[in-house]
Protein backbone atom coordinates (compact mmCIF):
# COMPACT_ATOMS: atom_id res chain seq x y z
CA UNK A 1 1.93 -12.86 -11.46
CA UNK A 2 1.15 -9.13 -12.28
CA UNK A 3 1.40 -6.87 -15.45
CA UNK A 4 4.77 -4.86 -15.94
CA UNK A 5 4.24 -2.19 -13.39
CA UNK A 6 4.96 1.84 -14.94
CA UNK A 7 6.78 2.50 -11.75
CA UNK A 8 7.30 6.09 -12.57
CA UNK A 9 3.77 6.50 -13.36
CA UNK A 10 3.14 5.46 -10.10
CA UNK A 11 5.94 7.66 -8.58
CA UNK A 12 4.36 10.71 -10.25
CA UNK A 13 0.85 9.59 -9.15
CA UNK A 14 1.77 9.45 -5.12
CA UNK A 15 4.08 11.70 -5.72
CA UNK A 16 1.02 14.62 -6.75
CA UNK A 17 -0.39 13.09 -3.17
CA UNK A 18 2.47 13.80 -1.09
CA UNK A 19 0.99 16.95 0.49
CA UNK A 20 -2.87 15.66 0.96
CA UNK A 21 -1.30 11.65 1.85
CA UNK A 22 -2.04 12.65 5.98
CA UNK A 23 -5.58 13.52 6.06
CA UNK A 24 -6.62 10.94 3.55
CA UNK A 25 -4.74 8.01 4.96
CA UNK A 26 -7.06 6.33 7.19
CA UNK A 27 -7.12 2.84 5.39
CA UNK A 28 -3.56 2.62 6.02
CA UNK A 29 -2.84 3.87 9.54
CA UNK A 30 -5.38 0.97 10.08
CA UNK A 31 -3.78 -1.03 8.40
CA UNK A 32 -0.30 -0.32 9.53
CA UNK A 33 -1.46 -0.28 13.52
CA UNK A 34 -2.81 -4.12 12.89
CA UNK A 35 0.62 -5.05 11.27
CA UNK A 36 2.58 -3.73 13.95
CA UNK A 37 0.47 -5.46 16.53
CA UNK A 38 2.11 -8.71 14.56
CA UNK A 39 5.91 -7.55 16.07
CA UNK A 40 8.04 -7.83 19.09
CA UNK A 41 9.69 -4.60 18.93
CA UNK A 42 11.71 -5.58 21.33
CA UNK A 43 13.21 -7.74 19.38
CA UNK A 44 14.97 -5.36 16.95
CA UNK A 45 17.41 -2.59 16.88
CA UNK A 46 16.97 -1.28 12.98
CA UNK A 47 13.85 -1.90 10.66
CA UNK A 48 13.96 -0.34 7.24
CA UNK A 49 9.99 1.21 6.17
CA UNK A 50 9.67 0.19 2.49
CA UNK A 51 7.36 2.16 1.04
CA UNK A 52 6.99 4.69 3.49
CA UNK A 53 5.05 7.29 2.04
CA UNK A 54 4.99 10.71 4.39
CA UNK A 55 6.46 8.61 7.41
CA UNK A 56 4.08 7.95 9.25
CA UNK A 57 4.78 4.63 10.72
CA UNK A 58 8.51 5.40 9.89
CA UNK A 59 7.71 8.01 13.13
CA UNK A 60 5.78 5.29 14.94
CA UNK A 61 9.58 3.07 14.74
CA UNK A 62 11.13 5.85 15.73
CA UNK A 63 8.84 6.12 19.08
CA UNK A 64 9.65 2.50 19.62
CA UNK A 65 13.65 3.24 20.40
CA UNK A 66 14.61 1.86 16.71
CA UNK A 67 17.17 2.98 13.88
CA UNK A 68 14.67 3.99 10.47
CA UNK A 69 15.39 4.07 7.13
CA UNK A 70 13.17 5.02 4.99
CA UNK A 71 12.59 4.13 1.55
CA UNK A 72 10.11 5.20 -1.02
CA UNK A 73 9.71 5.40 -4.80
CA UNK A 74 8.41 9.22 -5.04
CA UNK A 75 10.85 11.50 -3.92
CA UNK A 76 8.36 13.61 -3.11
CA UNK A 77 6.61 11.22 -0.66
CA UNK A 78 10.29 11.09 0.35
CA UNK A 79 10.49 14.64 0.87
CA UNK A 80 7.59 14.65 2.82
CA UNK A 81 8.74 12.42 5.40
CA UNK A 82 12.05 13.67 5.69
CA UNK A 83 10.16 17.33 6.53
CA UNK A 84 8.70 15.65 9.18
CA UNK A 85 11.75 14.32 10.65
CA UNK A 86 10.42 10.75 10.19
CA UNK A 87 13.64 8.58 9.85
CA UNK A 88 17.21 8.45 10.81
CA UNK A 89 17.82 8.10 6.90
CA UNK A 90 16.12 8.32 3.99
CA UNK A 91 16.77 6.61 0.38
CA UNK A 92 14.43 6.81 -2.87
CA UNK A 93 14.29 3.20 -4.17
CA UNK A 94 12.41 0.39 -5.36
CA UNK A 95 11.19 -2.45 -3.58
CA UNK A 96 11.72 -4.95 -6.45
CA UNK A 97 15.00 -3.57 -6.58
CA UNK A 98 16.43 -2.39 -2.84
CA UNK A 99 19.29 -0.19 -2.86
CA UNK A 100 20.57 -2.07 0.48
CA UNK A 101 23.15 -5.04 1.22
CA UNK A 102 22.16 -7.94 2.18
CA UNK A 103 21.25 -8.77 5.95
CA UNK A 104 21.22 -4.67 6.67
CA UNK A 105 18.05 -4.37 8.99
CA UNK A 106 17.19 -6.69 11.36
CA UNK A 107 13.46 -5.66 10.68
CA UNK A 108 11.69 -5.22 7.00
CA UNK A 109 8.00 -3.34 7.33
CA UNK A 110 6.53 -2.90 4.15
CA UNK A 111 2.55 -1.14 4.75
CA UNK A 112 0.44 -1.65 1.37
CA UNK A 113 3.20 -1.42 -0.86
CA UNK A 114 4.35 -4.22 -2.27
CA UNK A 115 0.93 -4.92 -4.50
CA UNK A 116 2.71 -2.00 -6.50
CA UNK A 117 5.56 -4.36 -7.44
CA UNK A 118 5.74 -6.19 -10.83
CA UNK A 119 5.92 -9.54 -8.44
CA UNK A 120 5.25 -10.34 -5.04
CA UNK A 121 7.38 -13.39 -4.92
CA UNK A 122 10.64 -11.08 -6.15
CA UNK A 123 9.49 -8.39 -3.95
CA UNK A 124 9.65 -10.86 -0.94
CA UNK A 125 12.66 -12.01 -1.83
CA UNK A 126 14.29 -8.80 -2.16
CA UNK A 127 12.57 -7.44 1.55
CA UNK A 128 14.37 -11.08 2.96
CA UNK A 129 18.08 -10.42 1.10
CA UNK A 130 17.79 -7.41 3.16
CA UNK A 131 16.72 -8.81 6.43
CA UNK A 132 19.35 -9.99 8.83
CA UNK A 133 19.21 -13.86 9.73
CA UNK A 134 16.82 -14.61 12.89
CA UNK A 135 15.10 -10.98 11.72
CA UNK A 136 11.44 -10.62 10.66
CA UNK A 137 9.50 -9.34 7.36
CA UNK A 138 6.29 -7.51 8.31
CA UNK A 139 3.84 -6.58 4.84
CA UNK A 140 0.34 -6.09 4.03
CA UNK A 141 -1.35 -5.68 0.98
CA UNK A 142 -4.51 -5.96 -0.78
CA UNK A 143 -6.24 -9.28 -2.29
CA UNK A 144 -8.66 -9.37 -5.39
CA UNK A 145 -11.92 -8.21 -3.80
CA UNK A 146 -10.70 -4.71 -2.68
CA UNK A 147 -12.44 -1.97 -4.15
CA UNK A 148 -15.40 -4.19 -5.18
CA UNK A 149 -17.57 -0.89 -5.14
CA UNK A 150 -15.49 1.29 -7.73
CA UNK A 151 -15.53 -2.11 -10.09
CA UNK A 152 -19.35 -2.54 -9.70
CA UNK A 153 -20.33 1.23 -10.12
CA UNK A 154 -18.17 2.07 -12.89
CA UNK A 155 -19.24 -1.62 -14.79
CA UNK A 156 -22.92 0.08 -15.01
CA UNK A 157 -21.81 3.22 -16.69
CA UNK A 158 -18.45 1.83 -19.51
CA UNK A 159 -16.28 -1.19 -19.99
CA UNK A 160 -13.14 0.28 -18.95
CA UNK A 161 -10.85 -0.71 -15.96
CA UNK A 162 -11.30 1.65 -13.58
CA UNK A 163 -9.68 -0.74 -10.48
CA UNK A 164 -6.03 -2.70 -10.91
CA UNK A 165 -6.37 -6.21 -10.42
CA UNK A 166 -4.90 -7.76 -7.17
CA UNK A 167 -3.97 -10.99 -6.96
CA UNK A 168 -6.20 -13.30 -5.21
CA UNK A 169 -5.53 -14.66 -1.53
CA UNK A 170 -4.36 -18.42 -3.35
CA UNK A 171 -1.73 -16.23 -5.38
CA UNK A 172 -0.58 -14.26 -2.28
CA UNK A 173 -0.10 -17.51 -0.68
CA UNK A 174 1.65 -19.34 -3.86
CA UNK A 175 4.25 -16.02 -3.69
CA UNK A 176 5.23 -16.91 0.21
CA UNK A 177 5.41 -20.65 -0.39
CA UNK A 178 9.25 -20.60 -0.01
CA UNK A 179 9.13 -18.70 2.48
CA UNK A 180 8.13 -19.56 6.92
CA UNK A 181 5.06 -17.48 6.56
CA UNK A 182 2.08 -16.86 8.93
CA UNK A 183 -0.48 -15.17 7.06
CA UNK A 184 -3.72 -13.59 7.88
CA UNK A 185 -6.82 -11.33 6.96
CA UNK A 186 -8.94 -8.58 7.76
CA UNK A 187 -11.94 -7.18 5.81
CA UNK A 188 -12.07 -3.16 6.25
CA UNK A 189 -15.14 -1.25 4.92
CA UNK A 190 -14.44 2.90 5.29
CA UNK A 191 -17.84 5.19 4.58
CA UNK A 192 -17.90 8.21 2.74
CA UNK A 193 -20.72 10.82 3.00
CA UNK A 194 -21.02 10.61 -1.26
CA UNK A 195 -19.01 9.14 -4.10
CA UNK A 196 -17.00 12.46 -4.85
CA UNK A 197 -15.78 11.77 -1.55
CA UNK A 198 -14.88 8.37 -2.02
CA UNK A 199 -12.94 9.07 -5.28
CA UNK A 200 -11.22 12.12 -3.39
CA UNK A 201 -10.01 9.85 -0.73
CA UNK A 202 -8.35 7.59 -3.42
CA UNK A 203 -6.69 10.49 -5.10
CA UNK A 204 -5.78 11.93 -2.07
CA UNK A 205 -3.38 8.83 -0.86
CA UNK A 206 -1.68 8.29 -4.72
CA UNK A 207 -4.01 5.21 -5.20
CA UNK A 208 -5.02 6.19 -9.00
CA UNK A 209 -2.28 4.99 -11.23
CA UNK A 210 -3.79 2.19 -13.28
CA UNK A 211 -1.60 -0.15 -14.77
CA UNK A 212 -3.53 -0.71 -18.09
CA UNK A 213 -3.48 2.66 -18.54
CA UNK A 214 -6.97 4.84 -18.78
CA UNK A 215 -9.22 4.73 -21.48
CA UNK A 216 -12.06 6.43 -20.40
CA UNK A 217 -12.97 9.90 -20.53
CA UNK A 218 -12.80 12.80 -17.92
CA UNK A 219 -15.68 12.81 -14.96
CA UNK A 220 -18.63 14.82 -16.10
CA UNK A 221 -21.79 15.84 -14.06
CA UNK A 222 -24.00 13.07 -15.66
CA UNK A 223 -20.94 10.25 -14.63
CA UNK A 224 -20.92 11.55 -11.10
CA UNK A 225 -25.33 11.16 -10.99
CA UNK A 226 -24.37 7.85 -12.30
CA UNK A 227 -22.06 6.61 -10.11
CA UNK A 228 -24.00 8.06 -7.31
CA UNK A 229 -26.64 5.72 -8.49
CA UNK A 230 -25.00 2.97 -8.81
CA UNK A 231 -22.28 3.49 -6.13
CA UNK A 232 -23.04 0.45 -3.13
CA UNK A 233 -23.65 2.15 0.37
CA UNK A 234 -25.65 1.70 3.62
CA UNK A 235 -26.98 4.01 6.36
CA UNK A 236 -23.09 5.58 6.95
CA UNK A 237 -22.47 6.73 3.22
CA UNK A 238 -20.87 5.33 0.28
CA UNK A 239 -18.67 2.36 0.65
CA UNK A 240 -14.90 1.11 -0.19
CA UNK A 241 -14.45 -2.39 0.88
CA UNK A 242 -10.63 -3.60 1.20
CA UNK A 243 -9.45 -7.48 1.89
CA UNK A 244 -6.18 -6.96 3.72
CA UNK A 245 -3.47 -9.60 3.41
CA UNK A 246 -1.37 -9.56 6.22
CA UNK A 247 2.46 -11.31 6.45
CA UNK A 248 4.94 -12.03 9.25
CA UNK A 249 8.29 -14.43 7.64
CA UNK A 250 10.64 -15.66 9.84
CA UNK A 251 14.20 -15.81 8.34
């Protein structure tokens, strides 16, 4: 359903994030405080953070009297959280591939992760295997109109790709069809003062790997005016629109 993902391109790219991740990761405590309002933590002794980036919700799990592991495909990201004290253990893996035995957590939270996998079908099936029976898979991610400003700018100045493509809400939906799904969405616009400021807050969470690869040149003075021309925004700033996909399966 996606292209071949360069997973250590994308390790290296959130990797070279790991120490700004904190103060540029609005979009997905917002994210990640919606998806948790989806779970009855009471329910669940162990919950395994896939994808966890610095830790921040791995923390949050903590708070709530559970058992963390956390799991991420940049060691650094890894390293981060661990700093922070974020987990009660800590493994560098891959969601399409989960170094974990089947039925080990009684609780799978993945935050805007999994539209990093080659599949989301596999990578649901893998976040199940792992998933005790009567236990609960918790995942957002990002549907096809996210980032609708970077695509529009950018088509005014080349013809590159300057966005990855996520799949579309019918795909999301065809990928959890085997599964006892309740799915639902939220549309999140954040504002940014100007464009450089926009692109910084992409950088500044990993989000720049680009799975076709980048065929355009490097950001010059007369790109920036451009963008800045072209760039969609209202009275608060420039804008970055994200449809969120939100998940709760019941095994």
């Amino acid at each position: 359903m996606t292209p071949k993902v360069n997973k250590q391109a994308v390790a290296n790219a959130f990797g070279r994030a790991a120490q700004s991740y904190q103060q540029h990761a609005e979009l997905q405590r917002r994210c990640g405080e919606q998806l948790m309002t989806l779970a009855d933590v009471t329910r669940y002794r162990s919950v395994l953070d896939a994808g966890c980036g610095t830790g921040w919700f791995s923390q949050r799990w903590q708070q709530q009297g559970l058992q963390v592991t956390a799991l991420d495909l940049s060691a650094a990201m890894l390293a981060e959280a661990e700093s922070r004290h974020s987990a009660d253990r800590y493994l560098q893996g891959d969601i399409d591939a989960l170094p974990l035995p089947d039925g080990a957590v009684d609780l799978c939270w993945s935050n805007l992760a999994v539209h990093w996998c080659d599949d989301l079908s596999h990578a649901l099936n893998q976040l199940c295997r792992v998933t005790r029976r009567g236990g609960t898979v918790l995942f957002s991610t990002l549907a096809a109109d996210s980032l609708s400003e970077v695509r529009d700018a950018w088509r005014q100045i080349d013809d590159a790709g300057h966005v990855n493509r996520f799949l579309s809400m019918e795909q999301i939906t065809a990928a959890c069809a085997h599964h006892h799904v309740q799915l639902s969405e939220q549309h999140l616009t954040l504002a940014f003062p100007d464009v450089l400021a926009a692109m910084h807050s992409l950088k500044g969470i990993g989000a720049t790997h680009l799975h076709e690869g980048r065929r355009h040149g490097l950001m010059t003075r007369q790109r920036l005016q451009q963008l800045e021309s072209a760039w969609r925004r209202d009275e608060r700033g420039c804008l970055l629109s994200y449809h969120l996909v939100f998940g709760v399966i019941s095994l």
